[in-house]
Protein backbone atom coordinates (compact mmCIF):
# COMPACT_ATOMS: atom_id res chain seq x y z
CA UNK A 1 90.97 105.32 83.16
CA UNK A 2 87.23 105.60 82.07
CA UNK A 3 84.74 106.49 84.38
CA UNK A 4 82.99 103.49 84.31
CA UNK A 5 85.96 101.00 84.48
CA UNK A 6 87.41 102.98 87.31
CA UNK A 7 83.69 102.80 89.64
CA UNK A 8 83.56 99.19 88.39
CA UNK A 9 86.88 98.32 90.54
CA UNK A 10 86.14 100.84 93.16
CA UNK A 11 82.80 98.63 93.56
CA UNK A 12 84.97 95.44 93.70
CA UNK A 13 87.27 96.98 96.26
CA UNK A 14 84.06 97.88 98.40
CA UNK A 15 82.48 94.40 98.30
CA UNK A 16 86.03 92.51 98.68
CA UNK A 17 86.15 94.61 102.07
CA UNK A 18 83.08 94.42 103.24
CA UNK A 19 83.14 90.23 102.65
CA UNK A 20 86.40 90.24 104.34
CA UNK A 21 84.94 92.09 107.26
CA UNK A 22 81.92 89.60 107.54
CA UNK A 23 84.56 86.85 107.08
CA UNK A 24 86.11 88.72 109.99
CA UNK A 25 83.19 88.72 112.06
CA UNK A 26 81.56 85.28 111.44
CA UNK A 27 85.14 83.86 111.90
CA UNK A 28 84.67 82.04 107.77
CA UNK A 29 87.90 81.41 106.15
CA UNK A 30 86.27 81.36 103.13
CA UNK A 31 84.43 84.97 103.01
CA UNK A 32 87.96 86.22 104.16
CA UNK A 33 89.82 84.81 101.10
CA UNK A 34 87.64 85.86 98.76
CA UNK A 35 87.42 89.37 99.82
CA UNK A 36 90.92 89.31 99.80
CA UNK A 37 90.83 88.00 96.45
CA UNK A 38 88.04 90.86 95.27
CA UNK A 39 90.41 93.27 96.06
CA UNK A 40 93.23 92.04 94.62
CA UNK A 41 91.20 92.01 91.48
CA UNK A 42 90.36 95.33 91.90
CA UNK A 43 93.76 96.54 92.38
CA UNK A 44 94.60 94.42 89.03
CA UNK A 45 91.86 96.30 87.35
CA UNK A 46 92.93 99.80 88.33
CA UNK A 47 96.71 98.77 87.34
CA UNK A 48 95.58 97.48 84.20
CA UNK A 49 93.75 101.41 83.55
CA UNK A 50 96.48 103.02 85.19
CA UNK A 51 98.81 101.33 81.73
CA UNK A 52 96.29 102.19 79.23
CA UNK A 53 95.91 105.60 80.30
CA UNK A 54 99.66 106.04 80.15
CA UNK A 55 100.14 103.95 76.87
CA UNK A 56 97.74 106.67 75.20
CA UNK A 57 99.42 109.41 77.17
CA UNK A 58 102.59 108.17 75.82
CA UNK A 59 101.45 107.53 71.91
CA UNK A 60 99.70 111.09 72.31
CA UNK A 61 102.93 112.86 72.97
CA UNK A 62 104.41 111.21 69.91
């Protein structure tokens, strides 16, 4: 996973939460769902890395 791809979704993670929290506090449905989404893009992001970097692992060891 690159550097940059991997603070990218870190960042995402961080905002989803912090949106969910303030969906949390201000009792908004909507801020809740799409922090929840945020972070399930993030996790979708780090997955996707996660099978690149062991794709090239893989064709490296060939």
């Amino acid at each position: 996973m690159s550097l940059q791809d991997k603070a990218k979704a870190i960042a995402k993670n961080i905002e989803g939460k912090a949106q969910e929290v303030l969906g949390n506090i201000t009792d908004n449905p909507k801020h809740k769902a799409e922090g929840k989404a945020k972070q399930i893009q993030a996790e979708a992001m780090h997955t996707v890395e996660n099978l690149k970097d062991k794709a090239k692992n893989f064709i490296d060891k060939m």
